[in-house]
PDB file of N, CA and C in Angstrom:
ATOM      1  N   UNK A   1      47.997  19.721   4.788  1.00  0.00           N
ATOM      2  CA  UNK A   1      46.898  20.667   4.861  1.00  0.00           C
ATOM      3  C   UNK A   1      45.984  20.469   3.667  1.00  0.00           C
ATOM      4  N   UNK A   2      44.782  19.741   3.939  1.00  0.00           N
ATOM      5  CA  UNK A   2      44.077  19.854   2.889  1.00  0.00           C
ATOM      6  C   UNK A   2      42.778  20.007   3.048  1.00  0.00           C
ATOM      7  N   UNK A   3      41.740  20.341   2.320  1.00  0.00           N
ATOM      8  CA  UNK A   3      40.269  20.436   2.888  1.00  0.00           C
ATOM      9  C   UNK A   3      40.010  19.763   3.900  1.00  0.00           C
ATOM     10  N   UNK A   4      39.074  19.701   4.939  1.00  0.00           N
ATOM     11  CA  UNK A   4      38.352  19.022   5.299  1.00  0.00           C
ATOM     12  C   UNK A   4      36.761  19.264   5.412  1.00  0.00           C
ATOM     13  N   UNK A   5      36.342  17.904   4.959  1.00  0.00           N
ATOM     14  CA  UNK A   5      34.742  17.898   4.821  1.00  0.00           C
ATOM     15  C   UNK A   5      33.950  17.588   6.225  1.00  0.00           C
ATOM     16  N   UNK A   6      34.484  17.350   6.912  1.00  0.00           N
ATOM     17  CA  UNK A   6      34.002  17.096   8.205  1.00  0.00           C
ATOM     18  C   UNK A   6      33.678  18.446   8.937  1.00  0.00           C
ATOM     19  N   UNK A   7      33.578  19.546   8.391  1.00  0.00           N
ATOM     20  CA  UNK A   7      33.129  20.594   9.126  1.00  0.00           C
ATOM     21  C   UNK A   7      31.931  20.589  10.305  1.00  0.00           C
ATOM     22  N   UNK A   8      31.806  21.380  11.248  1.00  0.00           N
ATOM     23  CA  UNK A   8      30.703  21.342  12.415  1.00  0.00           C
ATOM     24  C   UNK A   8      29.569  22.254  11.362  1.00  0.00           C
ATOM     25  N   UNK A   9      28.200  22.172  11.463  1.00  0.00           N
ATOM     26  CA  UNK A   9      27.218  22.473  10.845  1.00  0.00           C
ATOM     27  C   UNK A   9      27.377  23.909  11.508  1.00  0.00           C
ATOM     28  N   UNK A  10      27.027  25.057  10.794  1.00  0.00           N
ATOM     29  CA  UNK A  10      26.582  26.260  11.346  1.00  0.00           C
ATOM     30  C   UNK A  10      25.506  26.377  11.729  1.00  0.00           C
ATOM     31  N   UNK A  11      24.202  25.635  10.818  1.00  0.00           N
ATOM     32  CA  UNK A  11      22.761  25.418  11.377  1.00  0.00           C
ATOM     33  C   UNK A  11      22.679  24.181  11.071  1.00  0.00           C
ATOM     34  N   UNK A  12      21.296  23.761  10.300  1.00  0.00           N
ATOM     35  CA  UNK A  12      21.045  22.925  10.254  1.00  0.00           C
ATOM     36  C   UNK A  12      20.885  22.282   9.124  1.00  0.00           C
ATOM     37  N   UNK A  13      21.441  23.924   7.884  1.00  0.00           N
ATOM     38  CA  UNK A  13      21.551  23.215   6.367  1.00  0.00           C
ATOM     39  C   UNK A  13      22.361  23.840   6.064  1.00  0.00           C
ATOM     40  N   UNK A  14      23.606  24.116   6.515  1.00  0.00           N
ATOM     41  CA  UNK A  14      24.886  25.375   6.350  1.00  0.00           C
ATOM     42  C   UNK A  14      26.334  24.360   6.804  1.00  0.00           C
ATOM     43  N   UNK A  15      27.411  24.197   5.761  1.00  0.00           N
ATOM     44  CA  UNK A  15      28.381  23.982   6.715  1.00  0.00           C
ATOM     45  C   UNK A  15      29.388  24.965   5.925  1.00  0.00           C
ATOM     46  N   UNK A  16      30.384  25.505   6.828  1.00  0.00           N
ATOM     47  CA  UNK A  16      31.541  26.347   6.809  1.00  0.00           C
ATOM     48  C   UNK A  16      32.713  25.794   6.284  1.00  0.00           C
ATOM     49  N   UNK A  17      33.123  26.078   5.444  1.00  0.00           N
ATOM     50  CA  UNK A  17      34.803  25.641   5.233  1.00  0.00           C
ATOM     51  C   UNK A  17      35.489  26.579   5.017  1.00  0.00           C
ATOM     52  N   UNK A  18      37.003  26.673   6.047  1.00  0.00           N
ATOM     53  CA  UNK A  18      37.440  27.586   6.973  1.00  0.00           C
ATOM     54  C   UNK A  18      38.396  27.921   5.455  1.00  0.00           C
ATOM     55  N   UNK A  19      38.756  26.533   5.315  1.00  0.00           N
ATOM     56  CA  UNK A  19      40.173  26.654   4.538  1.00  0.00           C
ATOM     57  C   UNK A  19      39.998  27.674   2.880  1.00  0.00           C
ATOM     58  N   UNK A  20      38.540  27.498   2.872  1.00  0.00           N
ATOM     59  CA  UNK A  20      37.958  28.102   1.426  1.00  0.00           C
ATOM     60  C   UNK A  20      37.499  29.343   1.803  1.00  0.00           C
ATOM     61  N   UNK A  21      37.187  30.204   3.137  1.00  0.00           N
ATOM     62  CA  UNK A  21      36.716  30.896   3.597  1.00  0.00           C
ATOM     63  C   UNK A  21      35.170  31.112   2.569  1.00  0.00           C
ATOM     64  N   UNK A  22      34.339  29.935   2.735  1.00  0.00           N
ATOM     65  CA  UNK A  22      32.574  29.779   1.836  1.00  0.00           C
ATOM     66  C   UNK A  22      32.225  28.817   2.837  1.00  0.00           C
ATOM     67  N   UNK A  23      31.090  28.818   2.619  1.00  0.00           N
ATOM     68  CA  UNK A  23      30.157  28.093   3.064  1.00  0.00           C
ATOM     69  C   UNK A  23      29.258  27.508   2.288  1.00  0.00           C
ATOM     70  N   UNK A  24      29.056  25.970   2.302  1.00  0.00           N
ATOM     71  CA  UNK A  24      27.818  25.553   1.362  1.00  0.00           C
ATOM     72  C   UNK A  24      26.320  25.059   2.190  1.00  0.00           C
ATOM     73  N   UNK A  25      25.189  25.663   1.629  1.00  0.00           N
ATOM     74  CA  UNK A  25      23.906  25.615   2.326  1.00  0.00           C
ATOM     75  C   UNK A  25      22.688  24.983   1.345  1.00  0.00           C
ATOM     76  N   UNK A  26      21.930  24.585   1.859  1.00  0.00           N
ATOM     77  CA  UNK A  26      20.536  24.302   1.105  1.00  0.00           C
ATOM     78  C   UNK A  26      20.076  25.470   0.971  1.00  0.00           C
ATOM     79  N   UNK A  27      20.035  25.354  -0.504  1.00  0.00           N
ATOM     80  CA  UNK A  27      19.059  26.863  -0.494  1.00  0.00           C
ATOM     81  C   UNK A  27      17.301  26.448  -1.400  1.00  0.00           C
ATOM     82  N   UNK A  28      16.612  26.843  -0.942  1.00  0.00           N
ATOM     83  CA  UNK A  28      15.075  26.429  -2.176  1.00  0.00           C
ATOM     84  C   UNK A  28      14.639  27.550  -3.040  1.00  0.00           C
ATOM     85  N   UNK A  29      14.700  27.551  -4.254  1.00  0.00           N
ATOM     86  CA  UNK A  29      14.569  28.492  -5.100  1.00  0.00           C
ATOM     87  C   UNK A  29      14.856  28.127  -6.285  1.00  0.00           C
ATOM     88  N   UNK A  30      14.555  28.764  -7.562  1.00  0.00           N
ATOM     89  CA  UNK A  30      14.169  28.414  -9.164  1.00  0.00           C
ATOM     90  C   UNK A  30      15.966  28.521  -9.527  1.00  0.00           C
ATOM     91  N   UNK A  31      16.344  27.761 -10.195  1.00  0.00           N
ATOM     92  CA  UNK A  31      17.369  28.039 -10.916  1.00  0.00           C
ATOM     93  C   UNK A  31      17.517  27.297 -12.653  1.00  0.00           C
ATOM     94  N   UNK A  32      17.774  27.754 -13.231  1.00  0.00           N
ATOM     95  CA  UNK A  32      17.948  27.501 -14.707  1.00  0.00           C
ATOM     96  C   UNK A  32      16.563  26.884 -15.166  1.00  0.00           C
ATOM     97  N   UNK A  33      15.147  27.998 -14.697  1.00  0.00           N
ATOM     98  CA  UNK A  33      13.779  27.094 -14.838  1.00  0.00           C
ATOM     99  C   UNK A  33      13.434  26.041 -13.963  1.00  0.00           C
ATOM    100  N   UNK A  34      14.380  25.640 -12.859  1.00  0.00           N
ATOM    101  CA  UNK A  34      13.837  24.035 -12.135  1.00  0.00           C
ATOM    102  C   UNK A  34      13.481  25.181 -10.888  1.00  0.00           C
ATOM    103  N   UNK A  35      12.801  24.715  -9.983  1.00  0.00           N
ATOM    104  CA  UNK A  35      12.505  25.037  -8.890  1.00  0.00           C
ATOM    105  C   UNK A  35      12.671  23.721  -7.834  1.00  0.00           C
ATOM    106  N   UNK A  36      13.168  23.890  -7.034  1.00  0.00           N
ATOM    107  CA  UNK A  36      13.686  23.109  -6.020  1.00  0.00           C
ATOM    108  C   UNK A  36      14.610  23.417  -4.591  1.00  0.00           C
ATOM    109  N   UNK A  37      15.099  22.098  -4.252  1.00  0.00           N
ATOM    110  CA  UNK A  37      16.322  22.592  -3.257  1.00  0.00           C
ATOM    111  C   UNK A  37      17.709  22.382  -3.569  1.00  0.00           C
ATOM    112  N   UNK A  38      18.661  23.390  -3.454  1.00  0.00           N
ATOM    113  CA  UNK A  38      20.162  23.183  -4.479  1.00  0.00           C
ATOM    114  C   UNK A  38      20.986  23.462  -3.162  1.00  0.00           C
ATOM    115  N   UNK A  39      22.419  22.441  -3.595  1.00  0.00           N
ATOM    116  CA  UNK A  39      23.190  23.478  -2.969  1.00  0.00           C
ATOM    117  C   UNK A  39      23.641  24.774  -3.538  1.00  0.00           C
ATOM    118  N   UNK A  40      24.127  25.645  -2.350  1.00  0.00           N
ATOM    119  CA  UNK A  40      24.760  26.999  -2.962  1.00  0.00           C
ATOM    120  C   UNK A  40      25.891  27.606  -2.148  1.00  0.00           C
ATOM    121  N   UNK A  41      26.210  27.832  -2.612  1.00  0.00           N
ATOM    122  CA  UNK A  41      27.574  28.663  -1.778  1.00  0.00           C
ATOM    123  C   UNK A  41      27.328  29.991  -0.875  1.00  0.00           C
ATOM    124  N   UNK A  42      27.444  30.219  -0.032  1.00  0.00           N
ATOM    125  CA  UNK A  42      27.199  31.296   1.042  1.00  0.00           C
ATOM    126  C   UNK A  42      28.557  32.006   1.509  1.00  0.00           C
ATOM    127  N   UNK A  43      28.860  33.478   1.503  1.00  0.00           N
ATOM    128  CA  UNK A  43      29.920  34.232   2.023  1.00  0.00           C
ATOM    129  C   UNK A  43      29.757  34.125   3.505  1.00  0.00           C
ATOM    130  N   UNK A  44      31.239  34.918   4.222  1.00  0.00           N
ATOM    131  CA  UNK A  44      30.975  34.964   5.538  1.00  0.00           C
ATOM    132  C   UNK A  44      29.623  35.577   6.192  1.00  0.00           C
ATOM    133  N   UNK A  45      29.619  36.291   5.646  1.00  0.00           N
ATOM    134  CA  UNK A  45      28.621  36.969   6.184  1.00  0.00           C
ATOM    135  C   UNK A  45      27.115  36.298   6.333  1.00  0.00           C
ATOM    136  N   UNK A  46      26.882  35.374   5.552  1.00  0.00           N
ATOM    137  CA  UNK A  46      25.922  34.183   5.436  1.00  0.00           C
ATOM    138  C   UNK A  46      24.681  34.663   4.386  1.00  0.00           C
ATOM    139  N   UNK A  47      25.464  35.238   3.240  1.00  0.00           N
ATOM    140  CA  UNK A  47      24.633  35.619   2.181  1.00  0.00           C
ATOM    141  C   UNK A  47      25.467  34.886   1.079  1.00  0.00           C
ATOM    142  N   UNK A  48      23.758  34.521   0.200  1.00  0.00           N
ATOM    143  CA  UNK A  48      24.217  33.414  -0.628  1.00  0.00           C
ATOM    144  C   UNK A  48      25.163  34.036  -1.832  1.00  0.00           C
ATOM    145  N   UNK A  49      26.183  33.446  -2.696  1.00  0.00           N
ATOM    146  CA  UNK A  49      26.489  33.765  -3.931  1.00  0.00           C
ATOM    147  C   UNK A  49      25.561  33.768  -4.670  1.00  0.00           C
ATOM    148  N   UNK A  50      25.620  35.402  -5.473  1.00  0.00           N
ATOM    149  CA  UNK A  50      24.701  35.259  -6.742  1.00  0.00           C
ATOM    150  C   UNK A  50      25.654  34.445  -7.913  1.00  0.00           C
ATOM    151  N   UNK A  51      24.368  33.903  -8.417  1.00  0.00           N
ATOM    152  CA  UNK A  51      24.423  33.261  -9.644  1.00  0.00           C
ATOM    153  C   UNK A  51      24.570  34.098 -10.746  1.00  0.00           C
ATOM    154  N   UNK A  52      25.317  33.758 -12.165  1.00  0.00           N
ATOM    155  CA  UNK A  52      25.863  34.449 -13.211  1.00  0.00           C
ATOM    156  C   UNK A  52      24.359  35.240 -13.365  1.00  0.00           C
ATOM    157  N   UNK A  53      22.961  34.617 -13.525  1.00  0.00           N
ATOM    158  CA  UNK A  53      21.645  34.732 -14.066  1.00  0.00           C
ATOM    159  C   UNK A  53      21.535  36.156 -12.741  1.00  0.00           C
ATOM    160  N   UNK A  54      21.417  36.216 -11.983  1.00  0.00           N
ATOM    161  CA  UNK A  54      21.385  37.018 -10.461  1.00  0.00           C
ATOM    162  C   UNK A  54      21.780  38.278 -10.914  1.00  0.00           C
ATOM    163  N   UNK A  55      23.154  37.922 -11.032  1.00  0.00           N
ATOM    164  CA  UNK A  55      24.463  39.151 -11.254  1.00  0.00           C
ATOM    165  C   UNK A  55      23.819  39.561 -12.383  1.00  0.00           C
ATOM    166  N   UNK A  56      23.448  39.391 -13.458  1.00  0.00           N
ATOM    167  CA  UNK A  56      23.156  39.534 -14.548  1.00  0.00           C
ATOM    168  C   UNK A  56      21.869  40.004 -14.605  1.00  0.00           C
ATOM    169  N   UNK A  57      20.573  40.115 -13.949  1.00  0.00           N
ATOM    170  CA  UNK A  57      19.405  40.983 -14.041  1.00  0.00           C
ATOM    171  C   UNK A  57      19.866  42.361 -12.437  1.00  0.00           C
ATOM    172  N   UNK A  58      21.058  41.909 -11.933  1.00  0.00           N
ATOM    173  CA  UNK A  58      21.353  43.058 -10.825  1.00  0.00           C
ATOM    174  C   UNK A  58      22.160  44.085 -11.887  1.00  0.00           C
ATOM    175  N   UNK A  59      22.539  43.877 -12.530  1.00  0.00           N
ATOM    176  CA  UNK A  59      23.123  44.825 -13.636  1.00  0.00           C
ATOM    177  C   UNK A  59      22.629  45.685 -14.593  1.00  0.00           C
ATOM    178  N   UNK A  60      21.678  44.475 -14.841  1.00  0.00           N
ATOM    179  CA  UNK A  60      20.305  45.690 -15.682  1.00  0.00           C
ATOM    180  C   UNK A  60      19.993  45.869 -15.073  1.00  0.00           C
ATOM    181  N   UNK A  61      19.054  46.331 -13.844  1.00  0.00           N
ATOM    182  CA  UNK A  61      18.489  46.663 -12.866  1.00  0.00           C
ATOM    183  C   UNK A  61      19.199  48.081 -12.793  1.00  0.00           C
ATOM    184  N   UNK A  62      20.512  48.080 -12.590  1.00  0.00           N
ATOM    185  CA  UNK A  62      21.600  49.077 -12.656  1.00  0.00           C
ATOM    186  C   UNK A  62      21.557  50.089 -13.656  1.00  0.00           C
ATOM    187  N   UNK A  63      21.651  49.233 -14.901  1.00  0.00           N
ATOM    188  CA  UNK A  63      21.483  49.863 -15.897  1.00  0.00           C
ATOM    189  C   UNK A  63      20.058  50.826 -16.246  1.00  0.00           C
ATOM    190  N   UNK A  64      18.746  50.017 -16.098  1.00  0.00           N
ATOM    191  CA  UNK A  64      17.778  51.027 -16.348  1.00  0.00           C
ATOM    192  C   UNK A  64      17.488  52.427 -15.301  1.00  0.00           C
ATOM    193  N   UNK A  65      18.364  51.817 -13.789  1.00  0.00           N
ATOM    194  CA  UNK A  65      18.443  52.907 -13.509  1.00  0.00           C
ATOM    195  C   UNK A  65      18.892  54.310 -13.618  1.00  0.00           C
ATOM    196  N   UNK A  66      20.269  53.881 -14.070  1.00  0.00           N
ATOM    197  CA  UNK A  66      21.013  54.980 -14.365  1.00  0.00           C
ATOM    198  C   UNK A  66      20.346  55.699 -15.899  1.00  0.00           C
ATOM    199  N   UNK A  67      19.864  54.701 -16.595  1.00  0.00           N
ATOM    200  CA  UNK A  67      19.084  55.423 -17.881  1.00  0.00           C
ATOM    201  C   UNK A  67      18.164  56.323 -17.519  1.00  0.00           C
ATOM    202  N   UNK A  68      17.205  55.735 -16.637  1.00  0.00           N
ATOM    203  CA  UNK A  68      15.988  56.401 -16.187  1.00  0.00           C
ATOM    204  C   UNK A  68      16.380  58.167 -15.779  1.00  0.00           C
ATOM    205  N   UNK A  69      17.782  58.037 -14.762  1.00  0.00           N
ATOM    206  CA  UNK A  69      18.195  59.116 -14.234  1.00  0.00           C
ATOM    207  C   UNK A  69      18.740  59.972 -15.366  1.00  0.00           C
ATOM    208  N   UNK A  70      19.657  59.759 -16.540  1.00  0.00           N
ATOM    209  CA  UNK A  70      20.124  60.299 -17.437  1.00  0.00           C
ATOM    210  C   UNK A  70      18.890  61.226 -18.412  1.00  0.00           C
ATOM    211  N   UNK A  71      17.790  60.470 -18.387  1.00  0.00           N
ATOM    212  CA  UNK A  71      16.385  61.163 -19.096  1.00  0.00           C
ATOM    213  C   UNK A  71      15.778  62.010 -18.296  1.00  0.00           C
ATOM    214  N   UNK A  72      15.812  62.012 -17.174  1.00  0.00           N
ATOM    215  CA  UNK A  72      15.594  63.190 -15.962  1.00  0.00           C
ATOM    216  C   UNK A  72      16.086  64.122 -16.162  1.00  0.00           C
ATOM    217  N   UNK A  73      17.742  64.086 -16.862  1.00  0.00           N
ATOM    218  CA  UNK A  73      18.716  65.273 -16.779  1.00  0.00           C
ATOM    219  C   UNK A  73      18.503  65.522 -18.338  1.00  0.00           C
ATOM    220  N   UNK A  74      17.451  65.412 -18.917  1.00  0.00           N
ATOM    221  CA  UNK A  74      17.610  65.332 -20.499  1.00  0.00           C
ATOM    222  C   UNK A  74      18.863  65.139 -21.537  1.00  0.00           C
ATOM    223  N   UNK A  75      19.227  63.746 -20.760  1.00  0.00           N
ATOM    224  CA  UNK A  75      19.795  63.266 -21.780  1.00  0.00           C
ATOM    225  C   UNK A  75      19.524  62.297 -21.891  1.00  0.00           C
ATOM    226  N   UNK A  76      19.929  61.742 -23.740  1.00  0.00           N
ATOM    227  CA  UNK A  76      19.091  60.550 -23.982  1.00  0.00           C
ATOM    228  C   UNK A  76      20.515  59.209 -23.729  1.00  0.00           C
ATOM    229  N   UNK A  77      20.216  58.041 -23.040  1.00  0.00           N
ATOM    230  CA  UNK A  77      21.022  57.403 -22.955  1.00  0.00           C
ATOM    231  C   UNK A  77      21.947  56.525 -24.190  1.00  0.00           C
ATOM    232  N   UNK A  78      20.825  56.575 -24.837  1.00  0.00           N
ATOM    233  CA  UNK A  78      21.481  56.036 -26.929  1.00  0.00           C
ATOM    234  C   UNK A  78      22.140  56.624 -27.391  1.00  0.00           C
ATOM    235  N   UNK A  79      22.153  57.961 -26.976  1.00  0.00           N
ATOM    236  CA  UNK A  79      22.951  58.990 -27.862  1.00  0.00           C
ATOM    237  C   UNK A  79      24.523  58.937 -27.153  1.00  0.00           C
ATOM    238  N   UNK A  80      24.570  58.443 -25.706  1.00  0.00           N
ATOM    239  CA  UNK A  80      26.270  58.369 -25.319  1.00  0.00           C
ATOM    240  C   UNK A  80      26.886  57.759 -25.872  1.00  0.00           C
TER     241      UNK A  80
END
């Protein structure tokens, strides 16, 4: 039992590997400043893995929200 790379295409820039339960796809978009076409890894569901950089402005994103909300309730978020 070992990988196989011979997978059937899901489309036409997607292939599935069962044994890894991922998928790798062409994706086109900026990464580390380059802009281009990369591979990327895709879940079942056929949404791509975020990247450390991704995860990492989805967190602040998180974060200023919950700040924003904490100053609503007058409190200041520096002071926790």
């Amino acid at each position: 039992m070992g990988i196989r790379y011979e997978e059937e295409p899901i489309s036409d820039n997607r292939y599935w590997f069962e044994d890894l339960g991922l998928g790798l796809g062409l994706w086109q978009g900026s990464f580390q400043e380059a802009t281009g076409i990369w591979l990327r890894w895709y879940d079942a569901d056929g949404h791509w893995i975020a990247t450390s950089a991704e995860l990492a402005e989805q967190e602040k994103q998180r974060a200023d929200k919950l700040a924003a909300r904490l100053r609503e309730l007058g409190i200041n978020p520096e002071e926790i």
